[in-house]
Protein backbone atom coordinates (compact mmCIF):
# COMPACT_ATOMS: atom_id res chain seq x y z
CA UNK A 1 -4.21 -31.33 1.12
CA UNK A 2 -2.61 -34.55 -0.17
CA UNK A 3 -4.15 -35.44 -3.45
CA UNK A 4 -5.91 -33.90 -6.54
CA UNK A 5 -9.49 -35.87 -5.47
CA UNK A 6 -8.99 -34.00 -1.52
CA UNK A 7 -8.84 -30.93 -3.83
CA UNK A 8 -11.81 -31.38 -5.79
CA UNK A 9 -13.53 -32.26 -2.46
CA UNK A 10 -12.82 -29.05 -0.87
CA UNK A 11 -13.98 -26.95 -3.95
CA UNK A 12 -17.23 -28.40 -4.88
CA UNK A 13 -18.41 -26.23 -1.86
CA UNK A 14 -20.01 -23.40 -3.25
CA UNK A 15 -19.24 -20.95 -0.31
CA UNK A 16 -15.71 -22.52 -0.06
CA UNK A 17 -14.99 -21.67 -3.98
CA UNK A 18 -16.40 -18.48 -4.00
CA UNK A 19 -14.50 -17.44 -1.08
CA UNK A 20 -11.49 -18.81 -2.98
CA UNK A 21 -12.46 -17.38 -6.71
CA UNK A 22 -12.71 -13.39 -4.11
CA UNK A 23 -9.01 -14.32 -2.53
CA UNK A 24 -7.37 -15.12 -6.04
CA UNK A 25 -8.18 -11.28 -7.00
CA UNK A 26 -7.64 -9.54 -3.26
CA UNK A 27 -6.82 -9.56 -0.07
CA UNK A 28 -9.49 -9.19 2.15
CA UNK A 29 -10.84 -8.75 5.91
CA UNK A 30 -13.61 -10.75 7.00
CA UNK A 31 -15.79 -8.08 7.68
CA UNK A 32 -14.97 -7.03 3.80
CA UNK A 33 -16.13 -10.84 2.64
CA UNK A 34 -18.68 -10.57 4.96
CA UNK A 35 -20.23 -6.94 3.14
CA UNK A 36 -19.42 -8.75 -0.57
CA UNK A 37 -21.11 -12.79 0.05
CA UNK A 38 -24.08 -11.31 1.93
CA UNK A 39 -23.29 -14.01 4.77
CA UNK A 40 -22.65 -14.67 8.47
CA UNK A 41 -19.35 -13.79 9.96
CA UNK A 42 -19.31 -17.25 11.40
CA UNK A 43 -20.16 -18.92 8.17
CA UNK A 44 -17.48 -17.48 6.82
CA UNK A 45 -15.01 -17.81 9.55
CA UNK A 46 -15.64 -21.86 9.45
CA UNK A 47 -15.02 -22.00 5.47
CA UNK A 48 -11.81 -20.06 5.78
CA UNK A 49 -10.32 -21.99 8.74
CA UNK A 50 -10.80 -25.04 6.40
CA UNK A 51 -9.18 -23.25 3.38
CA UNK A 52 -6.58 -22.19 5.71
CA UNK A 53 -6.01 -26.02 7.47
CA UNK A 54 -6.31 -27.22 3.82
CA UNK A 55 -3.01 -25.26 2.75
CA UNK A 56 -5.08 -22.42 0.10
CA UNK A 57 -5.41 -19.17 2.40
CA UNK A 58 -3.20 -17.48 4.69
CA UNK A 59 -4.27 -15.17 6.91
CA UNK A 60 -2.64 -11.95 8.74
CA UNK A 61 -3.74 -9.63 11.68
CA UNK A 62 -3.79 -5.77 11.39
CA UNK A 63 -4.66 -4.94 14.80
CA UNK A 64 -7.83 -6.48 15.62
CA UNK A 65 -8.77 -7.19 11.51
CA UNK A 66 -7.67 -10.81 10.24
CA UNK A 67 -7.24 -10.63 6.28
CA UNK A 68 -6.97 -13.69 3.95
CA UNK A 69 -5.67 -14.27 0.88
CA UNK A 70 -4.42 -16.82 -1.58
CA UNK A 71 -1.66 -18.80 -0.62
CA UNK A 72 1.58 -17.62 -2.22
CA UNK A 73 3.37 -20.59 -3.81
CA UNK A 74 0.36 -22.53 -4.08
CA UNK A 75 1.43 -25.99 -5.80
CA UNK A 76 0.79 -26.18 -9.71
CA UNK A 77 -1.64 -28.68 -9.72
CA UNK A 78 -3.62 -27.40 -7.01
CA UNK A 79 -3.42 -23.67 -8.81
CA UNK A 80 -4.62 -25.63 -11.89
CA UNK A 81 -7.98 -26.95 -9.94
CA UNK A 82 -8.61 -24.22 -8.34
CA UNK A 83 -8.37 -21.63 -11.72
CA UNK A 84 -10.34 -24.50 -13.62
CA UNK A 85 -13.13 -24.59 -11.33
CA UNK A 86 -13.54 -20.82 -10.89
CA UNK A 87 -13.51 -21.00 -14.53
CA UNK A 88 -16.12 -23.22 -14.97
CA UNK A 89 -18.72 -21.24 -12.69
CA UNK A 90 -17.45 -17.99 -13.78
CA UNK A 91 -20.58 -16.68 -15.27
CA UNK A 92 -23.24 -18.09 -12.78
CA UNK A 93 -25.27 -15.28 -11.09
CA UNK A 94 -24.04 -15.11 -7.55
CA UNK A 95 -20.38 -15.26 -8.92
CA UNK A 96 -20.92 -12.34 -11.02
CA UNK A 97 -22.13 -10.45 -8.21
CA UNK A 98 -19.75 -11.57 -6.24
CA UNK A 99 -17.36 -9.77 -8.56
CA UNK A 100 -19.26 -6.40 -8.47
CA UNK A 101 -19.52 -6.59 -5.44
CA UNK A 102 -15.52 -6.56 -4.84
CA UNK A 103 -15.41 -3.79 -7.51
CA UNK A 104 -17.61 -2.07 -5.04
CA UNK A 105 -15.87 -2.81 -2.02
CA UNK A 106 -12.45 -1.88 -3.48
CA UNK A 107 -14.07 1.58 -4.87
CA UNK A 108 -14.66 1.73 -1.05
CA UNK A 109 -11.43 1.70 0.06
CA UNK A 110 -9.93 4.25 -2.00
CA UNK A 111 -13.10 6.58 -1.81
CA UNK A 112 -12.07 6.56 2.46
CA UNK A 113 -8.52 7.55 1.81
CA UNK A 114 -9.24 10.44 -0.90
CA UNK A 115 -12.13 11.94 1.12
CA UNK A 116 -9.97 11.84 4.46
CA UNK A 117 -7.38 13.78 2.23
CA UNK A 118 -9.35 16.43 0.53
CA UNK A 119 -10.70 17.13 3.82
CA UNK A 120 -7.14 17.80 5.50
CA UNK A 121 -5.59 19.71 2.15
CA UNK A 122 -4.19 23.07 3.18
CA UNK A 123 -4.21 21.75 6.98
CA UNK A 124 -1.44 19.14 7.11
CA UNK A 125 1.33 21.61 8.15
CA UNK A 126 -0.60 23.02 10.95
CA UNK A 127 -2.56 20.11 12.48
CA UNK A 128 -1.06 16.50 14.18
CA UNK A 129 -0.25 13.82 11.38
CA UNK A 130 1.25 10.05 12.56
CA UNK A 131 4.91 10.29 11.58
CA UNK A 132 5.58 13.86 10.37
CA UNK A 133 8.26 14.63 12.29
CA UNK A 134 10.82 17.39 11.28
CA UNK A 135 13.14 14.92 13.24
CA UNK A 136 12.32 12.30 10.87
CA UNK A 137 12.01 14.77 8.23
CA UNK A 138 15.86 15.93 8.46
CA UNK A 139 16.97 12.26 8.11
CA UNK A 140 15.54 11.95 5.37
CA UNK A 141 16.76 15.14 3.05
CA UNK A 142 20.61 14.07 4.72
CA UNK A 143 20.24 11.37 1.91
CA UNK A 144 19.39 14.02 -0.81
CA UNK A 145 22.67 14.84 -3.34
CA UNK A 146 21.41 17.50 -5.44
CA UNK A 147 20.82 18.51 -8.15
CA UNK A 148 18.90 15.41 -8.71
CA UNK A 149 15.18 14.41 -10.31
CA UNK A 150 13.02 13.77 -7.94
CA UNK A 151 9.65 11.86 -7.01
CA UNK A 152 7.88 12.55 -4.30
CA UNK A 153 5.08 9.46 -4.26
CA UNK A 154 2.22 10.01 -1.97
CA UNK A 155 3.59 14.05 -2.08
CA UNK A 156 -0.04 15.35 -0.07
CA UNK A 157 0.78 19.00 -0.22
CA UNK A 158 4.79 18.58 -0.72
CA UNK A 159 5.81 19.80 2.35
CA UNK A 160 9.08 17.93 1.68
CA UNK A 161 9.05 18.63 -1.61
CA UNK A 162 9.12 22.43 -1.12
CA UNK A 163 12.05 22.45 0.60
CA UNK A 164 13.97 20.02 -1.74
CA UNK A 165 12.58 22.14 -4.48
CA UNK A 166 15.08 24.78 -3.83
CA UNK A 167 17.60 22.67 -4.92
CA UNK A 168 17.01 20.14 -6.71
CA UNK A 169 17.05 19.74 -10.82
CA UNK A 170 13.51 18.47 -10.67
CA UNK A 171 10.78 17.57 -7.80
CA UNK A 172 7.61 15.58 -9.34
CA UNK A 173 4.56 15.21 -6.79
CA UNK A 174 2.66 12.75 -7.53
CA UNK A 175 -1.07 12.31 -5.44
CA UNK A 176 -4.10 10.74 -5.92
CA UNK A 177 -6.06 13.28 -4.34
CA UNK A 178 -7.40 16.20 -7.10
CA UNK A 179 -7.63 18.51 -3.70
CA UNK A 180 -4.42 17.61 -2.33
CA UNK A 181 -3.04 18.60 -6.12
CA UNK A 182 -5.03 21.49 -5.95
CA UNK A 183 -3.33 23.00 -2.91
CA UNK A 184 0.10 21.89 -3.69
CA UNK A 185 0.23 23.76 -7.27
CA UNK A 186 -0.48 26.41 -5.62
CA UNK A 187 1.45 26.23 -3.04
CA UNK A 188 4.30 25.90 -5.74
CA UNK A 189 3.38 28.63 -7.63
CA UNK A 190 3.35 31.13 -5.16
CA UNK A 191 6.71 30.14 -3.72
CA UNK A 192 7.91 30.40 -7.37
CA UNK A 193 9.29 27.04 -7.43
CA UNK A 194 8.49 26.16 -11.47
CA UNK A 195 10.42 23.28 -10.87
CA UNK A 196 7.93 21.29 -8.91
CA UNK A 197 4.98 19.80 -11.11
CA UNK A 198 2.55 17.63 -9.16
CA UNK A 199 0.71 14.75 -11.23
CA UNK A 200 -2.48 13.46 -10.40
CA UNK A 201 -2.13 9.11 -9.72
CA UNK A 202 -1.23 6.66 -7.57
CA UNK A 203 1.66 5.32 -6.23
CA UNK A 204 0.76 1.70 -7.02
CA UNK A 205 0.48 3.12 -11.09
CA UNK A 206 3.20 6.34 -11.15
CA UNK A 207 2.44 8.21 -14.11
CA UNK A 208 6.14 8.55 -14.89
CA UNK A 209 8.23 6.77 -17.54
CA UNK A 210 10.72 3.95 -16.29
CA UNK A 211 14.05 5.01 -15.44
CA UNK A 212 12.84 9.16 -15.37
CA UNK A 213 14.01 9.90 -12.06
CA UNK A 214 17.54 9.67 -9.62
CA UNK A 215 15.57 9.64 -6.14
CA UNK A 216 12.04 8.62 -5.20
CA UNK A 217 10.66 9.50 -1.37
CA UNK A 218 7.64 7.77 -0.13
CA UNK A 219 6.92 9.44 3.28
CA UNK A 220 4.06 8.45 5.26
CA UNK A 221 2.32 7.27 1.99
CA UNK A 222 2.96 3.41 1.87
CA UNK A 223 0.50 2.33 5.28
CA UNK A 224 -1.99 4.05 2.84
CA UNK A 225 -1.34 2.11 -0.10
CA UNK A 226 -3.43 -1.07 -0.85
CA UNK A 227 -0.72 -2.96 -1.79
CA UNK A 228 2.47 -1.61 -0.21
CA UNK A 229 4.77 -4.27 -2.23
CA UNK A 230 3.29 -2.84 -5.65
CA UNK A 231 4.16 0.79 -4.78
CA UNK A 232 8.07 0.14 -3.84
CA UNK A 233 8.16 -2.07 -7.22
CA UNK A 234 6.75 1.32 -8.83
CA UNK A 235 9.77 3.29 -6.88
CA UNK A 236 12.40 0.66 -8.74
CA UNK A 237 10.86 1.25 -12.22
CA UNK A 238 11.29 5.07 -11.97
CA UNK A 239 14.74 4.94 -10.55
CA UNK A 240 17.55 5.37 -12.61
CA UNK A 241 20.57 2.66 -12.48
CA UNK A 242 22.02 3.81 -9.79
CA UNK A 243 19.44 5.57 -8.27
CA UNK A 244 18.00 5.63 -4.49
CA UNK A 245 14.66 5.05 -3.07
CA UNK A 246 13.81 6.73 0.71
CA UNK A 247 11.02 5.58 2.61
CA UNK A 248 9.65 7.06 5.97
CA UNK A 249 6.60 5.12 7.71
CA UNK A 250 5.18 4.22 10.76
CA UNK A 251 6.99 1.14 12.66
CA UNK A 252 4.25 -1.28 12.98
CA UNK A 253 1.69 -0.60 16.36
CA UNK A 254 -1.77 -1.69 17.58
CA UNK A 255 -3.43 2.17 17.43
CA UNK A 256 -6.80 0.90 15.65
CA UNK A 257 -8.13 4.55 15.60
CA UNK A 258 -5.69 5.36 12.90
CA UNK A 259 -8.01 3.70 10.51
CA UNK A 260 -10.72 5.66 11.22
CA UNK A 261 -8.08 9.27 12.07
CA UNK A 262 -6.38 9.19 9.51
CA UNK A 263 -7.27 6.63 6.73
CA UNK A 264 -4.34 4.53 7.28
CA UNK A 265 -4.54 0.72 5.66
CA UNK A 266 -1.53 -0.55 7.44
CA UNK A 267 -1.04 -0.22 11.15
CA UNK A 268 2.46 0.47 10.06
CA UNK A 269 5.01 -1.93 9.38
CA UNK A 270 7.82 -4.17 11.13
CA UNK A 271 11.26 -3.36 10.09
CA UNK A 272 11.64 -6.59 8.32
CA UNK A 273 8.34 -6.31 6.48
CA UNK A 274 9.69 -3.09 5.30
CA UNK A 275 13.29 -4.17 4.54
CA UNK A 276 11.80 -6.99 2.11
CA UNK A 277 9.68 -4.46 0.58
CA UNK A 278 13.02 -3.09 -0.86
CA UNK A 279 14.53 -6.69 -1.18
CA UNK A 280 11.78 -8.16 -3.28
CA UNK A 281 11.91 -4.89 -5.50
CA UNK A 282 15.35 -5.42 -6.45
CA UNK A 283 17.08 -2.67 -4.50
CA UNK A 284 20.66 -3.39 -3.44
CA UNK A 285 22.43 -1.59 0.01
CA UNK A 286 19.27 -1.86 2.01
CA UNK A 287 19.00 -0.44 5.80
CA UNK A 288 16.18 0.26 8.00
CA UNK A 289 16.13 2.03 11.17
CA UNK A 290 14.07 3.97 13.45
CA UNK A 291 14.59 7.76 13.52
CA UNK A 292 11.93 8.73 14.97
CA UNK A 293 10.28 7.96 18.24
CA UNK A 294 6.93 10.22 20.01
CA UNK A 295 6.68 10.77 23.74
CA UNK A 296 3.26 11.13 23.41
CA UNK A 297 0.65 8.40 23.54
CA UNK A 298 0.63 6.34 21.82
CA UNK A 299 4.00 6.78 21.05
CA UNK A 300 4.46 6.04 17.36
CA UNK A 301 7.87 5.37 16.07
CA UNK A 302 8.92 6.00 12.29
CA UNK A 303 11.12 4.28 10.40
CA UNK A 304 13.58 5.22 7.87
CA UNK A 305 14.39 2.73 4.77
CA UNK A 306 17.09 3.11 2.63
CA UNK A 307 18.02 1.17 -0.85
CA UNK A 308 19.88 1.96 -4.03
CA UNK A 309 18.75 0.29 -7.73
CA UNK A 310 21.74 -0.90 -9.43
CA UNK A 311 23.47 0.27 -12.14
């Protein structure tokens, strides 16, 4: 897009800017637009591949899902159009349900993940889970240096938890699943371990104070978080100066079914993707590696990620 008056142009398409005025608040798949404009998935399709040419959306593939969103470092002045015109048409009808409709869409989302996960509470040590590997599992707690404070974010029933319970100062679990809470308490209270507390939340919004906490884990929790960069910014705040941050996920692969099997969001993540998680967070020191890799089709490999906050 080379001038202000190409701009203009491009957003005095109706279906064009309120594609663009849905992208400035979310990510989202086509099928998702699709569900929120009411329209044709080749309508839609054709508008975004001119947004796209034109330099406002980029898109991304999650197996066989493309999502869009607003183009990070979009230039001032055409952030400047593009805010002024959604302002102007703000409160016309089909942009205000527009709007609901994403508030509806992204209630959605997180109604998939809890219900998956108050239907497996009290099952995950006993049944197949992506990732949970006591393999994996044992790298992990090598990093521990007790006794420490410690969050476990995305805890499901603190299987890790439990064990670094034993030891450690402190073990918060925090989960955004009231059943998954449910059965960890619980399980904590009839191990006697009155040092572990679960908290109801998410990790994208940790109900813990800044700076409250010397380790934070996130195991198999971030491919279920919306927005995976958010969460590991959440993991810095807690931290302590000086404090480390351990995450164990699934290394990016193409298994679609685990959207469906197990609620995932992210069909894992590439080791670099997952290295500037850290990066971007502020953590210093950071490594990634696999640790982890199953036999069995279709062969999912975990990675371990490893950073430090400063002091």
């Amino acid at each position: 897009m080379n001038s202000s008056l190409d701009t203009l142009k491009l957003l005095s398409d109706p279906t064009r800017l309120r594609l663009l005025a849905l992208l400035m608040e979310e990510e989202l798949s086509v099928a998702e637009l699709q569900e929120i404009l009411g329209m044709a998935q080749s309508r839609i399709s054709s508008q975004l591949a001119q947004l796209r040419q034109a330099g406002f959306v980029d898109d991304r593939r999650e197996g066989k899902k493309a999502f869009y969103s607003l183009r990070a470092g979009l230039p001032a002045r055409q952030l400047t159009l593009l805010k002024a015109a959604g302002d102007a048409v703000a409160d016309a009808p089909e942009f205000i349900e527009d709007r609901d409709n994403l508030r509806r869409i992204l209630q959605k989302r997180r109604r998939v993940a809890e219900q998956y996960f108050n239907q497996i509470a009290g099952r995950l040590g006993k049944g197949y889970c992506p990732g949970r590997s006591w393999e994996a599992i044992g790298h992990l707690a090598l990093r521990l240096v007790p006794p420490i404070v410690v969050a476990d974010l995305g805890a499901g029933e603190g299987l890790i938890s439990q064990l670094i319970a034993h030891r450690a100062e402190r073990v918060w679990c925090i989960d955004n699943s009231p059943r998954m809470v449910e059965v960890g308490t619980d399980l904590a209270q009839r191990n006697g371990l009155a040092n572990l507390t679960y908290k109801l939340g998410d990790i994208e919004n940790v109900p813990l104070p800044d700076q409250s906490v010397q380790f934070a884990i996130l195991s198999q929790a971030l491919h279920h978080a919306a927005h995976p960069q958010t969460a590991v910014n959440e993991a810095f705040r807690i931290l302590r100066p000086g404090g480390q941050l351990a995450v164990l996920d699934l290394k990016e692969h193409t298994f679609e079914q685990a959207r469906e099997l197990y609620a995932d969001v992210w069909l894992g993540f590439k080791e670099s993707v997952l290295h500037g998680f850290l990066k971007q967070a502020g953590f210093q020191q950071v490594e990634v590696a696999v640790v982890s890799r199953e036999p069995a089709e279709p062969c999912f490999e975990t990675l371990l990620a490893s950073g430090s906050k400063g002091r």
